[in-house]
PDB file of N, CA and C in Angstrom:
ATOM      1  N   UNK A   1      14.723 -60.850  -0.846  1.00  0.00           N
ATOM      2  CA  UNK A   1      14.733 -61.996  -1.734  1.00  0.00           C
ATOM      3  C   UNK A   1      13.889 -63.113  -1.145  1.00  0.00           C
ATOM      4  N   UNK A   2      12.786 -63.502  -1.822  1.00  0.00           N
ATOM      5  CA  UNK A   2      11.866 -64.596  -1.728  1.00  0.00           C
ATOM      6  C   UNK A   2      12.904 -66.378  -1.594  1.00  0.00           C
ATOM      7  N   UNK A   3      13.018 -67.156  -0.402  1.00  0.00           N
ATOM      8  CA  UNK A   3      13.272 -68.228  -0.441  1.00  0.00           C
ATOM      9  C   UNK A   3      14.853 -68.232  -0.175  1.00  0.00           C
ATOM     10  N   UNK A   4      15.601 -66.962  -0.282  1.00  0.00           N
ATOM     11  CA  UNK A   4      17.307 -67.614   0.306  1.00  0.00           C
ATOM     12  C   UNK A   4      17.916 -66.049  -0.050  1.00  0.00           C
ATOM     13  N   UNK A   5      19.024 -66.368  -0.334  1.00  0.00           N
ATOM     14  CA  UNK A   5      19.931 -64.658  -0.541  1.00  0.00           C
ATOM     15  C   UNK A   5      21.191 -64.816  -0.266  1.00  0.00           C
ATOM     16  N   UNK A   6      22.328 -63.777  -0.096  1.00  0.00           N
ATOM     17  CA  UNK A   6      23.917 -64.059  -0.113  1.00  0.00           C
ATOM     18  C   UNK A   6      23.767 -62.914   0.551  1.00  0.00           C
ATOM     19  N   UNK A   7      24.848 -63.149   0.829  1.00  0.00           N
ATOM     20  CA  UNK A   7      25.509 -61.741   2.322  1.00  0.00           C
ATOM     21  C   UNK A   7      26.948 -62.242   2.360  1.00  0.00           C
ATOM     22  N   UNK A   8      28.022 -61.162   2.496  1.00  0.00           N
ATOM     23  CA  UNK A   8      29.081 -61.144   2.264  1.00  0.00           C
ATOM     24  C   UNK A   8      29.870 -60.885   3.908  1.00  0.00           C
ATOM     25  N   UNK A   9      31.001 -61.561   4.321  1.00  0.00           N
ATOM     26  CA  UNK A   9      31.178 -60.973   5.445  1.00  0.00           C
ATOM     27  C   UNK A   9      33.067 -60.906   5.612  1.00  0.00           C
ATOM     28  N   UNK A  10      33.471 -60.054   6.165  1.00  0.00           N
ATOM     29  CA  UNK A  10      34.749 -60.316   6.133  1.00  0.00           C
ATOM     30  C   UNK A  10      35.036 -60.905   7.476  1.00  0.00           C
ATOM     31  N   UNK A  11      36.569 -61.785   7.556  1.00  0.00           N
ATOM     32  CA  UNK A  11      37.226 -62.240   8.402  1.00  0.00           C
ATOM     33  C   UNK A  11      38.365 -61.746   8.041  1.00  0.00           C
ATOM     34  N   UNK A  12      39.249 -61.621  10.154  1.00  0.00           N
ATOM     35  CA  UNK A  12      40.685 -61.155  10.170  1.00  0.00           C
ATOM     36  C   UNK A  12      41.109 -61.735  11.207  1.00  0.00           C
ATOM     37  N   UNK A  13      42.380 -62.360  10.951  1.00  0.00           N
ATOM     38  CA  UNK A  13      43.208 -63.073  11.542  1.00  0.00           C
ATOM     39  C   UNK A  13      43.855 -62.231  12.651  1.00  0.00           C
ATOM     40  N   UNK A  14      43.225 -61.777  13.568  1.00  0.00           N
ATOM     41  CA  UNK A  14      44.150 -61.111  15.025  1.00  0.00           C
ATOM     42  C   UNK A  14      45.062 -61.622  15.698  1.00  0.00           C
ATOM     43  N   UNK A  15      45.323 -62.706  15.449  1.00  0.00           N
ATOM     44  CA  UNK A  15      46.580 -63.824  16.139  1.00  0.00           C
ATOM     45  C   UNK A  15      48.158 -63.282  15.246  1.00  0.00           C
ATOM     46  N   UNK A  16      48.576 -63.153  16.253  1.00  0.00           N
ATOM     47  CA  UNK A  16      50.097 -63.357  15.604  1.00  0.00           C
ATOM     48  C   UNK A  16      51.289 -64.158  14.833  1.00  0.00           C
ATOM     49  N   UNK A  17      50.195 -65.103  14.615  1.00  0.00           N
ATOM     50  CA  UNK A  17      50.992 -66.101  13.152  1.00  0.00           C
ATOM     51  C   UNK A  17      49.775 -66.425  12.667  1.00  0.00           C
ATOM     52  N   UNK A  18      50.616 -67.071  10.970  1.00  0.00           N
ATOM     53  CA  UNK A  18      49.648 -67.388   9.698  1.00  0.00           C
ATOM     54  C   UNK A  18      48.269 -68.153  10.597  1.00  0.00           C
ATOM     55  N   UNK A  19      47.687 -68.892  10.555  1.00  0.00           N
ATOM     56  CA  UNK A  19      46.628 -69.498  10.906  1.00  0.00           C
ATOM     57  C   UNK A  19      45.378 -69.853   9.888  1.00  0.00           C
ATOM     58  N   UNK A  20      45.260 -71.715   9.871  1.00  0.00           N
ATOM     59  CA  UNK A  20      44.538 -71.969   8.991  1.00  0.00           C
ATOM     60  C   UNK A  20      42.762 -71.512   9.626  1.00  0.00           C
ATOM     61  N   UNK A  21      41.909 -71.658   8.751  1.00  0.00           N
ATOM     62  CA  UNK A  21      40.562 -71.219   9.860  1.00  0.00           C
ATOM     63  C   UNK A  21      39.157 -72.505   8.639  1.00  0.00           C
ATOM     64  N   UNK A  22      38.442 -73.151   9.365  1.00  0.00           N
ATOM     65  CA  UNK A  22      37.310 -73.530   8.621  1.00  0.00           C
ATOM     66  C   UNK A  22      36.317 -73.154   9.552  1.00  0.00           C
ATOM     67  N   UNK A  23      35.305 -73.620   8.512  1.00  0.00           N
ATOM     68  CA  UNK A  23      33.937 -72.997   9.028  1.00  0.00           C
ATOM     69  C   UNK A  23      32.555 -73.852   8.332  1.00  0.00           C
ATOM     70  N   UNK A  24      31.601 -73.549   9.536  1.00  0.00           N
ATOM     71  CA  UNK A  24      30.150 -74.719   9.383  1.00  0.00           C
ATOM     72  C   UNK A  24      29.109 -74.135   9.992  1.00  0.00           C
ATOM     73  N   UNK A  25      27.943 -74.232   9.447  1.00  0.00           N
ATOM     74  CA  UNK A  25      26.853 -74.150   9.739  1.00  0.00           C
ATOM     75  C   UNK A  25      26.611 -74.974  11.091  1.00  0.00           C
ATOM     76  N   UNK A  26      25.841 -74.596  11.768  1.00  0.00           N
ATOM     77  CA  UNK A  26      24.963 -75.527  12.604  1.00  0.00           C
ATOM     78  C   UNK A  26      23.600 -74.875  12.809  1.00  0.00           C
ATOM     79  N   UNK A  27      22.533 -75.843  13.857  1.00  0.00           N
ATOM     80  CA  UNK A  27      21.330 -75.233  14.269  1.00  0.00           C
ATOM     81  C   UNK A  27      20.503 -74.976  13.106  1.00  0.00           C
ATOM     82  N   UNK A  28      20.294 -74.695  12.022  1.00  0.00           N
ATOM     83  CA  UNK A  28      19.641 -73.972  11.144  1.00  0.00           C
ATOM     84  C   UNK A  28      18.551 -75.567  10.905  1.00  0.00           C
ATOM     85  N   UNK A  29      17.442 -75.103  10.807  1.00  0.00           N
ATOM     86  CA  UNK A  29      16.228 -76.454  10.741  1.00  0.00           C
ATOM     87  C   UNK A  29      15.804 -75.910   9.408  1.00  0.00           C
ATOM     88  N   UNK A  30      15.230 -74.674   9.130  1.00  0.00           N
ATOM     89  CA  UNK A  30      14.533 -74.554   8.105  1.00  0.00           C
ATOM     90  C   UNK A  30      15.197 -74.303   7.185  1.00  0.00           C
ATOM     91  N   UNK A  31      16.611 -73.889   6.539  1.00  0.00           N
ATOM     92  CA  UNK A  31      17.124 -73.099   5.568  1.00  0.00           C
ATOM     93  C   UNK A  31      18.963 -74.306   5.266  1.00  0.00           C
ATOM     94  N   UNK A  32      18.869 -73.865   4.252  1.00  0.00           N
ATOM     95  CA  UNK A  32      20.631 -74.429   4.114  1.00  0.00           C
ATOM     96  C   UNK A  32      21.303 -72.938   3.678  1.00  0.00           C
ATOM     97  N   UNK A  33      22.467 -73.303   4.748  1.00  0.00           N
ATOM     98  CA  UNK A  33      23.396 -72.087   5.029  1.00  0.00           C
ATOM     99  C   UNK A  33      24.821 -72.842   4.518  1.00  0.00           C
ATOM    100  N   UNK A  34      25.478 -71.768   3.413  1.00  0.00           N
ATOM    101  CA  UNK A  34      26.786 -72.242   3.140  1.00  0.00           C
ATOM    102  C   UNK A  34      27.676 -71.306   2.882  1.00  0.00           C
ATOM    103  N   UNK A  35      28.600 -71.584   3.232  1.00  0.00           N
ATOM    104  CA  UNK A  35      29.893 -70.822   3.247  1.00  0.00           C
ATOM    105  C   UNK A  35      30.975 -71.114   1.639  1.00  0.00           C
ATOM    106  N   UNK A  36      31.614 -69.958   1.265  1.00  0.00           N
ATOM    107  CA  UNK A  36      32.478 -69.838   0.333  1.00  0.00           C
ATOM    108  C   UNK A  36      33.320 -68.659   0.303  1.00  0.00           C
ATOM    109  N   UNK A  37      34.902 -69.188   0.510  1.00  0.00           N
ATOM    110  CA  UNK A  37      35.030 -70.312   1.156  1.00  0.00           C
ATOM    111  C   UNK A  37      34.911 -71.340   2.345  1.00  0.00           C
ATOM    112  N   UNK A  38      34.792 -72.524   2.557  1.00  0.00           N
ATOM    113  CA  UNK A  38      34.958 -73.131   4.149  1.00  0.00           C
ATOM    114  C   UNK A  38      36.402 -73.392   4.745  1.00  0.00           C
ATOM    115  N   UNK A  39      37.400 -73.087   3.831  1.00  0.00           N
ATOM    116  CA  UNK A  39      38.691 -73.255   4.558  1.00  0.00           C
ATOM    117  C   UNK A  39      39.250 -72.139   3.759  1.00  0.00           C
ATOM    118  N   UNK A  40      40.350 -71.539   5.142  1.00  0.00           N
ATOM    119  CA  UNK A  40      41.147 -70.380   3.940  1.00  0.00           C
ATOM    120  C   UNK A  40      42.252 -70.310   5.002  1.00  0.00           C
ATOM    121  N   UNK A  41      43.596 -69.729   4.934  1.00  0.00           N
ATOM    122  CA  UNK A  41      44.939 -69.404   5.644  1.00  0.00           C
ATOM    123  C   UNK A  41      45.130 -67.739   5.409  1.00  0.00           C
ATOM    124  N   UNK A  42      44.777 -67.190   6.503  1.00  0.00           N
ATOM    125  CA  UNK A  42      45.144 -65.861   7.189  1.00  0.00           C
ATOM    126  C   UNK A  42      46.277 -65.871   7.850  1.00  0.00           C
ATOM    127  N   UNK A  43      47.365 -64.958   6.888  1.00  0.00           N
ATOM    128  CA  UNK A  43      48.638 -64.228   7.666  1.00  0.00           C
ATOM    129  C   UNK A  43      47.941 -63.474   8.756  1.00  0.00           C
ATOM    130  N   UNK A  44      48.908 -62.860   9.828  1.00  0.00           N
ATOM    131  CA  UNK A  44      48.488 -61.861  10.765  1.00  0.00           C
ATOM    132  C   UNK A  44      48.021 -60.776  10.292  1.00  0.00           C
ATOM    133  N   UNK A  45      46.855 -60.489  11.114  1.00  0.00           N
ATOM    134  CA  UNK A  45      46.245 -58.808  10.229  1.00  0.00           C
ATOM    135  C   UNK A  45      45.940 -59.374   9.052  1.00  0.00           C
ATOM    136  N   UNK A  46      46.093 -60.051   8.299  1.00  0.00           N
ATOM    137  CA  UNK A  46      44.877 -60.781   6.867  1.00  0.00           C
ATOM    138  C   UNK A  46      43.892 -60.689   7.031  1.00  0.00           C
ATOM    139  N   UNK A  47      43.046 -60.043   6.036  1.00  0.00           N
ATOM    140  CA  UNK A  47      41.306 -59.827   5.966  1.00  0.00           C
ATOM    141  C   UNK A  47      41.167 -61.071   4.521  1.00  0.00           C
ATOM    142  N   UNK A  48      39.718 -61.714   4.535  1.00  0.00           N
ATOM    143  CA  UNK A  48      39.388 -62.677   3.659  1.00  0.00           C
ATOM    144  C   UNK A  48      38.190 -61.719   3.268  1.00  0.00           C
ATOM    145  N   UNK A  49      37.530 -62.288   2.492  1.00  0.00           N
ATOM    146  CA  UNK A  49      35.759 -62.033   2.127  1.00  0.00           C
ATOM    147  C   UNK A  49      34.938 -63.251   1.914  1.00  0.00           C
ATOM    148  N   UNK A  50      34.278 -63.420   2.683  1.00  0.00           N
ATOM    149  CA  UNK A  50      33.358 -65.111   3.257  1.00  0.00           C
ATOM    150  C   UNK A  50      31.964 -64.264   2.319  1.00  0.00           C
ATOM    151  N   UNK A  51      31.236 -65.713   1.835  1.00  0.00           N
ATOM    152  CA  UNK A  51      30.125 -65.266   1.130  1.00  0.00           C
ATOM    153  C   UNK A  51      29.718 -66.232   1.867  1.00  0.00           C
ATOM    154  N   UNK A  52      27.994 -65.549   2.114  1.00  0.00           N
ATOM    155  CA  UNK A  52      27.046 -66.564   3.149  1.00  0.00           C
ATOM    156  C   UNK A  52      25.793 -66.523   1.648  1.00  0.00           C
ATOM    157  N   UNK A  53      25.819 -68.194   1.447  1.00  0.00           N
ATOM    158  CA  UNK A  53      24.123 -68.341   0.602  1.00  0.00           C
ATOM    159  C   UNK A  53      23.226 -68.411   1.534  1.00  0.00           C
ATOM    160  N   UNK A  54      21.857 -68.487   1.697  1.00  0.00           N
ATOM    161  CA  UNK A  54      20.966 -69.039   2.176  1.00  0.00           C
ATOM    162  C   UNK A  54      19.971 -68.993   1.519  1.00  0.00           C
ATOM    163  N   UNK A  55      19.302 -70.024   1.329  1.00  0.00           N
ATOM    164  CA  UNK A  55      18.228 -71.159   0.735  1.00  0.00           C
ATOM    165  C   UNK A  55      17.233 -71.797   1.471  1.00  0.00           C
ATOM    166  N   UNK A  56      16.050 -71.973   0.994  1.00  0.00           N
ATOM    167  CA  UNK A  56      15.190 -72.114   1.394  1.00  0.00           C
ATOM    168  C   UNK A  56      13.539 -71.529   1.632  1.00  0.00           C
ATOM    169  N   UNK A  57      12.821 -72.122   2.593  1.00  0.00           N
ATOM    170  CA  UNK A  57      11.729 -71.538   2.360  1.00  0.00           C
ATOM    171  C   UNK A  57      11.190 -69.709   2.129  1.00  0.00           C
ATOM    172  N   UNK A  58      10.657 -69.663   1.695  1.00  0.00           N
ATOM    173  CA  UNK A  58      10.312 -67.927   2.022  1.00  0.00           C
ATOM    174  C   UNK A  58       8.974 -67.779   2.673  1.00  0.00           C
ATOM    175  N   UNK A  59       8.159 -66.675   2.798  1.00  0.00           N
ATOM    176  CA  UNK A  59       7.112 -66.381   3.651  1.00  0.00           C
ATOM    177  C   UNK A  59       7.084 -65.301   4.840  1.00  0.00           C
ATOM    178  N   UNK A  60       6.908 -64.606   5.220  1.00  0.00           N
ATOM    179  CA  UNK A  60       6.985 -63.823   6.794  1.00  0.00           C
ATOM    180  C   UNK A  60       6.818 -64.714   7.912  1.00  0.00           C
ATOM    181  N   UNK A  61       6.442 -65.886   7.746  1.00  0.00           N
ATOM    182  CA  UNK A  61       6.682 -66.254   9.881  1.00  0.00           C
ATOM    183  C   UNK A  61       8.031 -67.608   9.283  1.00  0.00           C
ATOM    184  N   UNK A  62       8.666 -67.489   8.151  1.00  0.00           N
ATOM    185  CA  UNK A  62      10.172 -68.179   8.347  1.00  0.00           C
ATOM    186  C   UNK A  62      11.104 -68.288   8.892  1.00  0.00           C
ATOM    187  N   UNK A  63      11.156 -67.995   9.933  1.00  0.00           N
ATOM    188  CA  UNK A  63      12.314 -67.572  11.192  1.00  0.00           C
ATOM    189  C   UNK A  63      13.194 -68.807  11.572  1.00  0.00           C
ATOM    190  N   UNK A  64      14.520 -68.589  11.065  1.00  0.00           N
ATOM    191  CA  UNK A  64      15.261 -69.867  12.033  1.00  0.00           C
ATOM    192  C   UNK A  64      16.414 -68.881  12.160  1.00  0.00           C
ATOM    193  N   UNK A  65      17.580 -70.172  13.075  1.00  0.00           N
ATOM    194  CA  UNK A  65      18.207 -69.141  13.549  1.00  0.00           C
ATOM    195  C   UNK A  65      19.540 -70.670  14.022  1.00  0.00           C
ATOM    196  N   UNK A  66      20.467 -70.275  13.782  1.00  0.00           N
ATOM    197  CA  UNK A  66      21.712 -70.984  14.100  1.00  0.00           C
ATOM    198  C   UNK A  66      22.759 -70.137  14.291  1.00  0.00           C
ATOM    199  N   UNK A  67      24.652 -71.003  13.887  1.00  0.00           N
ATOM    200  CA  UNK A  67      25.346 -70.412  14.112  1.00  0.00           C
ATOM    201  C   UNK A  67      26.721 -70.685  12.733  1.00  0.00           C
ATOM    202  N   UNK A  68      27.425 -69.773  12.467  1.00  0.00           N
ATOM    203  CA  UNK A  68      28.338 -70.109  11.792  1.00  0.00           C
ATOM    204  C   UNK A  68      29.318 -70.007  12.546  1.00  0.00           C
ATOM    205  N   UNK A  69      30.148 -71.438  13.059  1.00  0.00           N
ATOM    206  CA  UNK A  69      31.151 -72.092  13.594  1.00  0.00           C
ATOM    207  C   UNK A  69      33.174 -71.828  12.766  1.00  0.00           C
ATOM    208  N   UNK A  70      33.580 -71.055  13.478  1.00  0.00           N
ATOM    209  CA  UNK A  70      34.849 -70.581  13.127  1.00  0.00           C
ATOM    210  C   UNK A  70      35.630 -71.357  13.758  1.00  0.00           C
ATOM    211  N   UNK A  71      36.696 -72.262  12.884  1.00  0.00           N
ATOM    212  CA  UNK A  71      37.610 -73.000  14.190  1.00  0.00           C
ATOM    213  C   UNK A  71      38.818 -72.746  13.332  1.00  0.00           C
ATOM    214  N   UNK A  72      40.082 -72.581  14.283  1.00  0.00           N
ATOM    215  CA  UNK A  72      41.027 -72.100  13.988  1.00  0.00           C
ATOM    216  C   UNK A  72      42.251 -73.892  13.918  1.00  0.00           C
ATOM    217  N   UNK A  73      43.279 -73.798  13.265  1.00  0.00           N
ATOM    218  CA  UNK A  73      44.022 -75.413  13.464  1.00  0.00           C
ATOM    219  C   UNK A  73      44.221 -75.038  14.702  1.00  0.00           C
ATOM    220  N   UNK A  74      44.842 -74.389  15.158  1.00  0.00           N
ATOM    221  CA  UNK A  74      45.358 -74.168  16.755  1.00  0.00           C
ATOM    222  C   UNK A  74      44.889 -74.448  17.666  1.00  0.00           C
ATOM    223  N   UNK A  75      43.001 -74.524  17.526  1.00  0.00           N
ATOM    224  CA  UNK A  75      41.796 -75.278  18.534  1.00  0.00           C
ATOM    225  C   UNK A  75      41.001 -73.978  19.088  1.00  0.00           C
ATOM    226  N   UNK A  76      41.077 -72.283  18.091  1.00  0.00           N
ATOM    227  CA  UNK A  76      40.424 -71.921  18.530  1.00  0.00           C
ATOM    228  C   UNK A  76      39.200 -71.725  17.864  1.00  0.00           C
ATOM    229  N   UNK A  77      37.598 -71.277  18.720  1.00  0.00           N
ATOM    230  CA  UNK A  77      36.436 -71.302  18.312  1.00  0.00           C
ATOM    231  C   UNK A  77      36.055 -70.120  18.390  1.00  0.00           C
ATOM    232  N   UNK A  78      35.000 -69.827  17.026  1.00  0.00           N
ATOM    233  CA  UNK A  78      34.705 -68.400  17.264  1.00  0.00           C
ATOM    234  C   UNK A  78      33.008 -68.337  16.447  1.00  0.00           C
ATOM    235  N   UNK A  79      32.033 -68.420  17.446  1.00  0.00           N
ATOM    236  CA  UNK A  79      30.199 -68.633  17.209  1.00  0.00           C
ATOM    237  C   UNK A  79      29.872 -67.654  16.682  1.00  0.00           C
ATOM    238  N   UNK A  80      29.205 -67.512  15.727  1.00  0.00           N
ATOM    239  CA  UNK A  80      28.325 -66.027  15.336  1.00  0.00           C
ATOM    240  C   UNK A  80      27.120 -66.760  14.899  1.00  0.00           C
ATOM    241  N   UNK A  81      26.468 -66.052  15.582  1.00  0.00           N
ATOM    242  CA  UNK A  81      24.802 -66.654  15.554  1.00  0.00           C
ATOM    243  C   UNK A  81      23.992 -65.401  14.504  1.00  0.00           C
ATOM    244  N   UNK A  82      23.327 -66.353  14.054  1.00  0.00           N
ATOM    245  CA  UNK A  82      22.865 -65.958  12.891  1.00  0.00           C
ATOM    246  C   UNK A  82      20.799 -66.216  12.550  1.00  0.00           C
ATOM    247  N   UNK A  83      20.220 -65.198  12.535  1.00  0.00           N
ATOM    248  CA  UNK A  83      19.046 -65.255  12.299  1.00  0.00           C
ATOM    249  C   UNK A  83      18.222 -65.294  11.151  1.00  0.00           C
ATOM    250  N   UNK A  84      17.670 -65.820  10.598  1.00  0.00           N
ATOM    251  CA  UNK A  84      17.231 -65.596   9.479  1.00  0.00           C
ATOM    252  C   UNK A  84      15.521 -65.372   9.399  1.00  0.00           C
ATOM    253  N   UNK A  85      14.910 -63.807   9.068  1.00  0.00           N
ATOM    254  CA  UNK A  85      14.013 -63.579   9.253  1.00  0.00           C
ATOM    255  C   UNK A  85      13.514 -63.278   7.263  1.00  0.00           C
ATOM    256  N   UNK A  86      12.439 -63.442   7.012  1.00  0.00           N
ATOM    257  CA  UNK A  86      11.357 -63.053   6.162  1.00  0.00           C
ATOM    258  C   UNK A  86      10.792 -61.933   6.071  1.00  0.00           C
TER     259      UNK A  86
END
């Protein structure tokens, strides 16, 4: 897809109680990266389905590259770095 695209990803709550979780872009210069949803509540063993947009320029040397930021209420963090190639 010329200029952006969606990608689907699942999340699962491995902790042993409910747990709220949000989530954010960072790093990304060339593209806007968004999440749906950015907040959701996982029982234990709960799977979600996260949709990733991305927008922006198209071309072959478009390369950026950040991270989608997982934080749990409890204070935990969880990085997945993310590339976005043309």
């Amino acid at each position: 897809m010329r200029g952006g695209g969606t990608a689907t990803r699942r999340l699962t709550n491995l902790g042993s109680r409910a747990e709220y979780f949000s989530v954010r872009a960072i790093g990304f210069q060339q593209h806007r990266v968004r999440m749906t949803p950015v907040a959701l509540r996982l029982a234990p063993g709960e799977t979600a389905t996260v949709r990733i947009t991305i927008t922006g320029p198209g071309g072959p040397t478009r390369l950026d590259d950040g991270w989608l930021v997982w934080r749990g209420a409890r204070g935990s963090e969880t990085r997945v770095p993310v590339a976005i190639t043309r």
